[in-house]
PDB file of N, CA and C in Angstrom:
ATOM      1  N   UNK A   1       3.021  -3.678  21.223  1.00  0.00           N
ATOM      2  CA  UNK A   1       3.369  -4.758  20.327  1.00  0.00           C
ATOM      3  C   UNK A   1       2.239  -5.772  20.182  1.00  0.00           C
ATOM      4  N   UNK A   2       1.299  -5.436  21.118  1.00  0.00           N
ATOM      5  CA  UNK A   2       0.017  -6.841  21.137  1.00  0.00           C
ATOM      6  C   UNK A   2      -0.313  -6.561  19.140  1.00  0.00           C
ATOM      7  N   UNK A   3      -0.668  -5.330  19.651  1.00  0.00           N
ATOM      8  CA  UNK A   3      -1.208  -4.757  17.975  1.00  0.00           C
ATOM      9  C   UNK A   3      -0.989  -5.796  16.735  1.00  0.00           C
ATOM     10  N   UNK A   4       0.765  -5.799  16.740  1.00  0.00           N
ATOM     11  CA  UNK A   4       0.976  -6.312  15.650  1.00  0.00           C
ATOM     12  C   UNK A   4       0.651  -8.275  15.529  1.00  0.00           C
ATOM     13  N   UNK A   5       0.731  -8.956  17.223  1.00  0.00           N
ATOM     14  CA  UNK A   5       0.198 -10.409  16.842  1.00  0.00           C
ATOM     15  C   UNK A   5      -1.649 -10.522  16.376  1.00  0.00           C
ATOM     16  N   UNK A   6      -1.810  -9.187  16.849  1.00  0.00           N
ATOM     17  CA  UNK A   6      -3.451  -8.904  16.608  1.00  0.00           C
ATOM     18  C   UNK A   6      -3.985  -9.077  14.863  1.00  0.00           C
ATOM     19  N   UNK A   7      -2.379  -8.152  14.099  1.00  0.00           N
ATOM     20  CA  UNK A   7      -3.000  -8.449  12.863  1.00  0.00           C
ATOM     21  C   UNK A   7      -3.277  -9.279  11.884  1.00  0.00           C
ATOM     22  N   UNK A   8      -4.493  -9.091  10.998  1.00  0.00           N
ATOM     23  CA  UNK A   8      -4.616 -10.143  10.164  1.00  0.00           C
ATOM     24  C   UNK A   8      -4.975  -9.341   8.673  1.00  0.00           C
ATOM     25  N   UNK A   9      -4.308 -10.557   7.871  1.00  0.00           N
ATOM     26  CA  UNK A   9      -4.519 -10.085   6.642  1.00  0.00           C
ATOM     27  C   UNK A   9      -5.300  -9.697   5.933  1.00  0.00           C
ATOM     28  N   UNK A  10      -5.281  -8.474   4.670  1.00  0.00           N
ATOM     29  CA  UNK A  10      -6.531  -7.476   4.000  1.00  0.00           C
ATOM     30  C   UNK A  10      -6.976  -8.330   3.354  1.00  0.00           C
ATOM     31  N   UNK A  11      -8.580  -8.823   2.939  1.00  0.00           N
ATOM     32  CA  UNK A  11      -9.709  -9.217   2.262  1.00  0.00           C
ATOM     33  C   UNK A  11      -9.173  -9.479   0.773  1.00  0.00           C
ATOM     34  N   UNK A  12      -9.077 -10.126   0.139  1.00  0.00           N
ATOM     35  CA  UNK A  12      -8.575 -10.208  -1.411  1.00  0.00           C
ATOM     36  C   UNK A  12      -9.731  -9.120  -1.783  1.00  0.00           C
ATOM     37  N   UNK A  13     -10.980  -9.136  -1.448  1.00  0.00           N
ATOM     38  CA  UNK A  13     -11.816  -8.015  -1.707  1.00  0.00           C
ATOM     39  C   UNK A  13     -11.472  -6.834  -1.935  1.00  0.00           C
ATOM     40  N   UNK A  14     -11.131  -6.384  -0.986  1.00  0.00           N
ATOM     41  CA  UNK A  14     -10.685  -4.911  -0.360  1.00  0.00           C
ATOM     42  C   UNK A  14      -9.413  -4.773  -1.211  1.00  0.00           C
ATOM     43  N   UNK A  15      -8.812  -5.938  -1.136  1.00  0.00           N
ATOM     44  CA  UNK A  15      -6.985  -5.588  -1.891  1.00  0.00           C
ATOM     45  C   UNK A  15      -7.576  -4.865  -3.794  1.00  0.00           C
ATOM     46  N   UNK A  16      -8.658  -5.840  -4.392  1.00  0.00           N
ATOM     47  CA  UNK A  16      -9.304  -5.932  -5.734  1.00  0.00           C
ATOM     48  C   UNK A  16      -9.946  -4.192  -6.113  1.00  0.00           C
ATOM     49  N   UNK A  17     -10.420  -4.398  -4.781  1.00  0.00           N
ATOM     50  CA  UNK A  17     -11.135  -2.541  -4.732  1.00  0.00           C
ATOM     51  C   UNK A  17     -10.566  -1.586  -4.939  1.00  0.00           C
ATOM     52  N   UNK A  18      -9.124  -1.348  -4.189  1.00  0.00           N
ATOM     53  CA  UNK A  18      -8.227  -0.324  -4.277  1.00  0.00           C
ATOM     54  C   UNK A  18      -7.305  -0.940  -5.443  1.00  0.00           C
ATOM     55  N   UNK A  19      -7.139  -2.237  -6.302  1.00  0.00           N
ATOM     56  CA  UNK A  19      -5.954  -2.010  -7.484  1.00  0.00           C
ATOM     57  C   UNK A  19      -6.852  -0.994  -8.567  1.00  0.00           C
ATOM     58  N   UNK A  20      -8.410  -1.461  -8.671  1.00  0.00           N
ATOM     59  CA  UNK A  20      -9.224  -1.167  -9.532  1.00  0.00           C
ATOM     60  C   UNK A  20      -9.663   0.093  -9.211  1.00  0.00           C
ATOM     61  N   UNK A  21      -9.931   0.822  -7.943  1.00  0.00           N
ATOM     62  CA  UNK A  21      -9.952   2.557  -7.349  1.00  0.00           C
ATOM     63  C   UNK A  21      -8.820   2.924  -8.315  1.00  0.00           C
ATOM     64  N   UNK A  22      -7.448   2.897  -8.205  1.00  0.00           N
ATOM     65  CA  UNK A  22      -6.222   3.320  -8.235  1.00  0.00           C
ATOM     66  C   UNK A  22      -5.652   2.946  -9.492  1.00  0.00           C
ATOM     67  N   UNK A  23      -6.405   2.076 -10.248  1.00  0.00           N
ATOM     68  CA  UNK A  23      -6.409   1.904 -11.962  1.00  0.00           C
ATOM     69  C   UNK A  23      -4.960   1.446 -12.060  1.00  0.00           C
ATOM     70  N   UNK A  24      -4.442   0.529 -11.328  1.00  0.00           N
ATOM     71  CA  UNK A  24      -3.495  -0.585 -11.237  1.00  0.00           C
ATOM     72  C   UNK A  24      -2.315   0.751 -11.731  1.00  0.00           C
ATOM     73  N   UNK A  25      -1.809   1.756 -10.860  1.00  0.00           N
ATOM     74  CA  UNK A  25      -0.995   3.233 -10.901  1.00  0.00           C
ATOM     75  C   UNK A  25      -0.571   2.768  -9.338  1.00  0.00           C
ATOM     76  N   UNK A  26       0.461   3.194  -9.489  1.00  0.00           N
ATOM     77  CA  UNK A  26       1.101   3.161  -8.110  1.00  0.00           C
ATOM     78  C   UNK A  26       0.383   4.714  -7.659  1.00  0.00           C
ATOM     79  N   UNK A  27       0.332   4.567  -6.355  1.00  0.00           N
ATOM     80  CA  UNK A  27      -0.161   6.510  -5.879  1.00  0.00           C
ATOM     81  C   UNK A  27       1.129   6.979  -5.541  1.00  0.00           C
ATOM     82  N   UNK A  28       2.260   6.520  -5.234  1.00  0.00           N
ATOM     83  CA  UNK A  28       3.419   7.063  -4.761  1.00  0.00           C
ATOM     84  C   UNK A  28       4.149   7.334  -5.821  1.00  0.00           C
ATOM     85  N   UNK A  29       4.566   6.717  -7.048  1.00  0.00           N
ATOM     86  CA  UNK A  29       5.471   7.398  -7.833  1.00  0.00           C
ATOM     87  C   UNK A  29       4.458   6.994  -9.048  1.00  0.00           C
ATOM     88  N   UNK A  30       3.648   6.736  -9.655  1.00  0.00           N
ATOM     89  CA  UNK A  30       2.491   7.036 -10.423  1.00  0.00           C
ATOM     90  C   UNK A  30       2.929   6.639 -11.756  1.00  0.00           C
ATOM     91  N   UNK A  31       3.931   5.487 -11.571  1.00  0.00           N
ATOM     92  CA  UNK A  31       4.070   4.908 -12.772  1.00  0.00           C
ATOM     93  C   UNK A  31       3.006   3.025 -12.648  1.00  0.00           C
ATOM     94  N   UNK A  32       2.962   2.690 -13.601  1.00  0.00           N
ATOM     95  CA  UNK A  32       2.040   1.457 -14.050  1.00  0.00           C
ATOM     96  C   UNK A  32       2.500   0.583 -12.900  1.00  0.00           C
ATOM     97  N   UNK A  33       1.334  -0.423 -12.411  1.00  0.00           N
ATOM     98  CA  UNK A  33       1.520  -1.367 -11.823  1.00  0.00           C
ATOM     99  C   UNK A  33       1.018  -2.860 -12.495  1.00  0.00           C
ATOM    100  N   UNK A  34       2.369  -3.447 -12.768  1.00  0.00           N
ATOM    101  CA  UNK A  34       2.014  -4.655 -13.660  1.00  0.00           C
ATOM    102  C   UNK A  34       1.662  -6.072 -12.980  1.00  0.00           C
ATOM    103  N   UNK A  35       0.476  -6.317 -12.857  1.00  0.00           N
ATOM    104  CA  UNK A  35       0.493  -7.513 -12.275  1.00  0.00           C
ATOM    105  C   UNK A  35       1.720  -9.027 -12.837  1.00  0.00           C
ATOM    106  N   UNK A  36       1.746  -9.374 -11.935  1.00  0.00           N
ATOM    107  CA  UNK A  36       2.648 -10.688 -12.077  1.00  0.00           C
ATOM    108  C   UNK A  36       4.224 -10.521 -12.732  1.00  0.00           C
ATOM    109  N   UNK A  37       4.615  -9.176 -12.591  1.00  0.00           N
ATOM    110  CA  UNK A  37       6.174  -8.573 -12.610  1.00  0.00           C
ATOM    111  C   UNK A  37       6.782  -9.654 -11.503  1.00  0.00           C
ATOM    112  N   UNK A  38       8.031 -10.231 -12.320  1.00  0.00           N
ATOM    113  CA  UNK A  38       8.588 -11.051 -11.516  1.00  0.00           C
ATOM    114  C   UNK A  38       9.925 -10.423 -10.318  1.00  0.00           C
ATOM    115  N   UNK A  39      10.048  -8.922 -10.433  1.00  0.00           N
ATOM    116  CA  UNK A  39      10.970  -8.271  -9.776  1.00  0.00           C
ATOM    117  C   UNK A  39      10.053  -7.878  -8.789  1.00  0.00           C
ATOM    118  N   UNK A  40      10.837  -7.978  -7.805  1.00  0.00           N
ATOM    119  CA  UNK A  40       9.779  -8.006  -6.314  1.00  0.00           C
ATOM    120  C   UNK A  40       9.757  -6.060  -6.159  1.00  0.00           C
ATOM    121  N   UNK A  41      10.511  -5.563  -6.257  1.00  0.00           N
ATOM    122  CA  UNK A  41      10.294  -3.829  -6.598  1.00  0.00           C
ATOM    123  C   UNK A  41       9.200  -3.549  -6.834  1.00  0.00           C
ATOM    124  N   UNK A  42       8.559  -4.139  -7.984  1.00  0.00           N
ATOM    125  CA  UNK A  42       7.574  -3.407  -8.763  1.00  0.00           C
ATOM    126  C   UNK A  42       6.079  -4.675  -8.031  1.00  0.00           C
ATOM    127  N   UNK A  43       6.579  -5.133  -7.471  1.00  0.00           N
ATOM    128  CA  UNK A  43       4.994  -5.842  -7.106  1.00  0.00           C
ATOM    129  C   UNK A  43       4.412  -4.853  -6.423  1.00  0.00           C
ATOM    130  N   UNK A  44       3.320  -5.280  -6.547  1.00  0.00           N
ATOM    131  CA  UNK A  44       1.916  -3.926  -5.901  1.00  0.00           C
ATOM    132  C   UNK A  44       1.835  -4.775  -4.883  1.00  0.00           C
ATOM    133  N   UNK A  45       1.167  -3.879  -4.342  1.00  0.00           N
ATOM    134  CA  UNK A  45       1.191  -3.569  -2.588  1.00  0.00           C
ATOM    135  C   UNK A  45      -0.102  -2.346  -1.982  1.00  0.00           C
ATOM    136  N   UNK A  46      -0.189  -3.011  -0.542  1.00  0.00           N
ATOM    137  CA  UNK A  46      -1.439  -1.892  -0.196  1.00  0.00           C
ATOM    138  C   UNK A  46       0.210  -1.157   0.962  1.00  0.00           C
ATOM    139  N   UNK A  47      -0.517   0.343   0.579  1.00  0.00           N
ATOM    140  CA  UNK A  47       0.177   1.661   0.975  1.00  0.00           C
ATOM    141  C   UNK A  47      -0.887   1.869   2.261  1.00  0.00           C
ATOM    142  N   UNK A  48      -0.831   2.362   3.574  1.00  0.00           N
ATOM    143  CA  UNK A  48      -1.754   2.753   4.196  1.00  0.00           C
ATOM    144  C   UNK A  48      -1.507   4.204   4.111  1.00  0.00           C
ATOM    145  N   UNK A  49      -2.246   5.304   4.163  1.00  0.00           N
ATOM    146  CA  UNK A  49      -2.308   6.424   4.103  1.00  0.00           C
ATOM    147  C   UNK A  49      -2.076   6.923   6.046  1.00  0.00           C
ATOM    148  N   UNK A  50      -2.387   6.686   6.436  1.00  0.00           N
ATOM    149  CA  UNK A  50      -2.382   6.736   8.246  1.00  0.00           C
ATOM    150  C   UNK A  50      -1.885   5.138   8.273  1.00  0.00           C
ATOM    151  N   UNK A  51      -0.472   5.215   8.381  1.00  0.00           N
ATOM    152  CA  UNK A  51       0.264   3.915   8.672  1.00  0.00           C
ATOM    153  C   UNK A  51      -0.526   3.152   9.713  1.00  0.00           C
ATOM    154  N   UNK A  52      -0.826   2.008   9.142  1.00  0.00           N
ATOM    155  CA  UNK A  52      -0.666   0.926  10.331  1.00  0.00           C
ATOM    156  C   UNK A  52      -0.173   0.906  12.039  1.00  0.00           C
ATOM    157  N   UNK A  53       0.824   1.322  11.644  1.00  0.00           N
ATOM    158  CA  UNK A  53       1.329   1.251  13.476  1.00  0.00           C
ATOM    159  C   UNK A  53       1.089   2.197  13.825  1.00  0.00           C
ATOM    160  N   UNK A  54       0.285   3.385  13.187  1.00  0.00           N
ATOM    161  CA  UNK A  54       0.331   4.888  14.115  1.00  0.00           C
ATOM    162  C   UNK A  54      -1.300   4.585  13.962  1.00  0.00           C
ATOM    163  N   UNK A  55      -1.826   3.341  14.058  1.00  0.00           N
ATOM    164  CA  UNK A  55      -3.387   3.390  14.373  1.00  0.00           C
ATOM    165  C   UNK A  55      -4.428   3.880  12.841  1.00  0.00           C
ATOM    166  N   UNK A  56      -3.415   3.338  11.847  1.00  0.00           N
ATOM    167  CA  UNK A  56      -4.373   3.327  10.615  1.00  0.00           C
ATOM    168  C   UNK A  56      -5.088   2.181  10.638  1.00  0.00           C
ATOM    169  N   UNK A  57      -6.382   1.906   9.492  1.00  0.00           N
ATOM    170  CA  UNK A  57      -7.107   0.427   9.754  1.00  0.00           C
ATOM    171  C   UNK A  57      -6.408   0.218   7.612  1.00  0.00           C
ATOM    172  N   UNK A  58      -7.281  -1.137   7.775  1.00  0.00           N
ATOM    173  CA  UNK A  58      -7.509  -1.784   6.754  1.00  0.00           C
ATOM    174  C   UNK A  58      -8.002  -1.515   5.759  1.00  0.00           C
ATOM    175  N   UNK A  59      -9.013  -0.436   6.124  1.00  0.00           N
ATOM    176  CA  UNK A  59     -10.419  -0.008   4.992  1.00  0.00           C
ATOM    177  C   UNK A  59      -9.596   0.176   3.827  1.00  0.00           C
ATOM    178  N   UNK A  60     -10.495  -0.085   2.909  1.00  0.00           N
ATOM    179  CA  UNK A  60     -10.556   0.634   1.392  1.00  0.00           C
ATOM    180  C   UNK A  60      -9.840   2.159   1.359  1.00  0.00           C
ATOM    181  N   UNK A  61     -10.675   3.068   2.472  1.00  0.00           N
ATOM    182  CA  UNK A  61     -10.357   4.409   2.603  1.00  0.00           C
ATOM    183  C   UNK A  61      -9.161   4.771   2.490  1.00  0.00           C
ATOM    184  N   UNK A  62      -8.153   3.631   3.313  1.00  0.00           N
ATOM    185  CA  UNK A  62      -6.937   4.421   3.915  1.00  0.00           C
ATOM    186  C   UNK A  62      -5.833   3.462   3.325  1.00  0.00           C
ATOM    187  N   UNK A  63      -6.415   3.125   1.876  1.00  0.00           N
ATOM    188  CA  UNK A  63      -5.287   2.110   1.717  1.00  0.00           C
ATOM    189  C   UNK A  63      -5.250   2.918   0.241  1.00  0.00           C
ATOM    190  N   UNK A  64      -3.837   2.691  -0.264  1.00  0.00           N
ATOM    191  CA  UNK A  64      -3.769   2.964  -2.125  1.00  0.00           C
ATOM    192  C   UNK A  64      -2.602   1.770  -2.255  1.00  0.00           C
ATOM    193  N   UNK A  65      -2.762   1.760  -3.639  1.00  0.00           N
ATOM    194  CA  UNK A  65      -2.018   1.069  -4.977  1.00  0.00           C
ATOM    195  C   UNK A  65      -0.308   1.447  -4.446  1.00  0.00           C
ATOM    196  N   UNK A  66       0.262   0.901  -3.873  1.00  0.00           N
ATOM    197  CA  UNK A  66       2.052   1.004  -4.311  1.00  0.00           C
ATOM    198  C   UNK A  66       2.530  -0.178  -4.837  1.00  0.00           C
ATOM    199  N   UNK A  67       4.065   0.566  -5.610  1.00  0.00           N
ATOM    200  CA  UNK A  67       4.760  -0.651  -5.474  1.00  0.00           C
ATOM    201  C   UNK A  67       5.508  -1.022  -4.552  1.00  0.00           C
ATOM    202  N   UNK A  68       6.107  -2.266  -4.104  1.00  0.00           N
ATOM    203  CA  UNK A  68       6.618  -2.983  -2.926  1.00  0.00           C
ATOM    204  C   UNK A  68       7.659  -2.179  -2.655  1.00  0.00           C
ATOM    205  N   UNK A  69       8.835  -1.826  -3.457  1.00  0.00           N
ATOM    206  CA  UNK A  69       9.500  -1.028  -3.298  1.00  0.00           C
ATOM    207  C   UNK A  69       9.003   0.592  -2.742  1.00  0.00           C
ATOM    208  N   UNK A  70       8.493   1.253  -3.845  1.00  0.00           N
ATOM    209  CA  UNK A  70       8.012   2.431  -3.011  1.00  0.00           C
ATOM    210  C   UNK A  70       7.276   2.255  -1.579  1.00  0.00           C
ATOM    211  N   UNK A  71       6.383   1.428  -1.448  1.00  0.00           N
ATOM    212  CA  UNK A  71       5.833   1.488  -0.058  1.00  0.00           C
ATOM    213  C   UNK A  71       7.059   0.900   0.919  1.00  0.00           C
ATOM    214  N   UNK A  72       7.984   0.600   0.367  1.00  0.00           N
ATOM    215  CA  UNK A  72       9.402  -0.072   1.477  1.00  0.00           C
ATOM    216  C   UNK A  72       9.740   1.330   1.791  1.00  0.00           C
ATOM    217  N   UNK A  73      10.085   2.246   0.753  1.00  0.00           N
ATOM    218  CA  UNK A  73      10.963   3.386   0.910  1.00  0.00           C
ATOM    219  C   UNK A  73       9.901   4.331   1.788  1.00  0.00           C
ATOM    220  N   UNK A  74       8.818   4.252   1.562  1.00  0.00           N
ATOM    221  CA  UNK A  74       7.498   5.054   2.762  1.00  0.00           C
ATOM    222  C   UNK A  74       7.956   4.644   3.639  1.00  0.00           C
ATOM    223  N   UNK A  75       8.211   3.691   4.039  1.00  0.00           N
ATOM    224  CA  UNK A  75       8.052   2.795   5.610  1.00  0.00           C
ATOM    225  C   UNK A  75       6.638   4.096   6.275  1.00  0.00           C
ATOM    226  N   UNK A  76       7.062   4.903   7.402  1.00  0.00           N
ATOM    227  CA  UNK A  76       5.520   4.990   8.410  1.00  0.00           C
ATOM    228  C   UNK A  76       5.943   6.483   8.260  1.00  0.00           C
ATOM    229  N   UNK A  77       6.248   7.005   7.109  1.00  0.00           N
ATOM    230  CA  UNK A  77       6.418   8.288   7.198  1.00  0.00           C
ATOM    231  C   UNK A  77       5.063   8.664   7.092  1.00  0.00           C
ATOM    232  N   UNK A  78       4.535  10.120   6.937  1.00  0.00           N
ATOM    233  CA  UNK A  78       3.309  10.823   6.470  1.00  0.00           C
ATOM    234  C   UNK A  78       3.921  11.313   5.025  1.00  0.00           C
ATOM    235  N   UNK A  79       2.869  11.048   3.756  1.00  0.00           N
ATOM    236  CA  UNK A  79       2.967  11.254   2.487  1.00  0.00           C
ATOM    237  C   UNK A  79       3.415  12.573   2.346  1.00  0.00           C
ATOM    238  N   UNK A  80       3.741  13.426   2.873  1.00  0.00           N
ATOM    239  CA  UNK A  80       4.234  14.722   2.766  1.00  0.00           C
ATOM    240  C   UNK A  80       5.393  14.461   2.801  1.00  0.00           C
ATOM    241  N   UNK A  81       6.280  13.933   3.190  1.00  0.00           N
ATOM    242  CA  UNK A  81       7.346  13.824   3.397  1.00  0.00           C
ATOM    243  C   UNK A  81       8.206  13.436   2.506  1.00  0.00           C
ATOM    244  N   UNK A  82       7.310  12.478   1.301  1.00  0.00           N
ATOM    245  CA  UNK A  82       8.055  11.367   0.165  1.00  0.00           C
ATOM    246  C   UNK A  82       8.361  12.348  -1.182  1.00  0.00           C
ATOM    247  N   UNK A  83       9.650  12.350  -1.297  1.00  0.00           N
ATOM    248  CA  UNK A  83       9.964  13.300  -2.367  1.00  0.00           C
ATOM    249  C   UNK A  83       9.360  13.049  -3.993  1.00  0.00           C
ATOM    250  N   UNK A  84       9.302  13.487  -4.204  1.00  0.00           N
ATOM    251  CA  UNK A  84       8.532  13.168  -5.958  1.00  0.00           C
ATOM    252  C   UNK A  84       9.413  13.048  -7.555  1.00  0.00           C
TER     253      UNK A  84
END
């Protein structure tokens, strides 16, 4: 649990890198991500690809485009798992 008082928040940088990598597309259900949608569902969000708590990092690499909702419904599964 140290882990999680350890963390600190992604770089507005890094967040800018991956909306613009990922062409403001969710990677999980690959519909549009609209900035400033006032339904908290559809707000974008960083996805970690190697979750966070199973020892993913921050990078650019291991992060994509979701929406708040879809990355809720990921929680720390592995992307194989998320039905399409």
């Amino acid at each position: 649990m140290a882990r999680q008082a350890d963390r600190k928040h992604i770089p507005v940088a890094i967040r800018r890198e991956v909306y613009e990598r990922d062409e403001w597309t969710c990677q999980l259900c690959f519909a549009p991500v609209v900035p400033g949608n006032t339904e908290r569902y559809w707000w974008p969000s960083l996805d970690h690809l190697v979750p966070w708590s199973k020892g993913g990092t921050d990078t650019a690499a291991n992060l994509q485009l979701a929406h708040y909702g879809c990355n809720t419904q990921r929680q720390a599964k592995p992307l194989t798992t998320i039905p399409v």
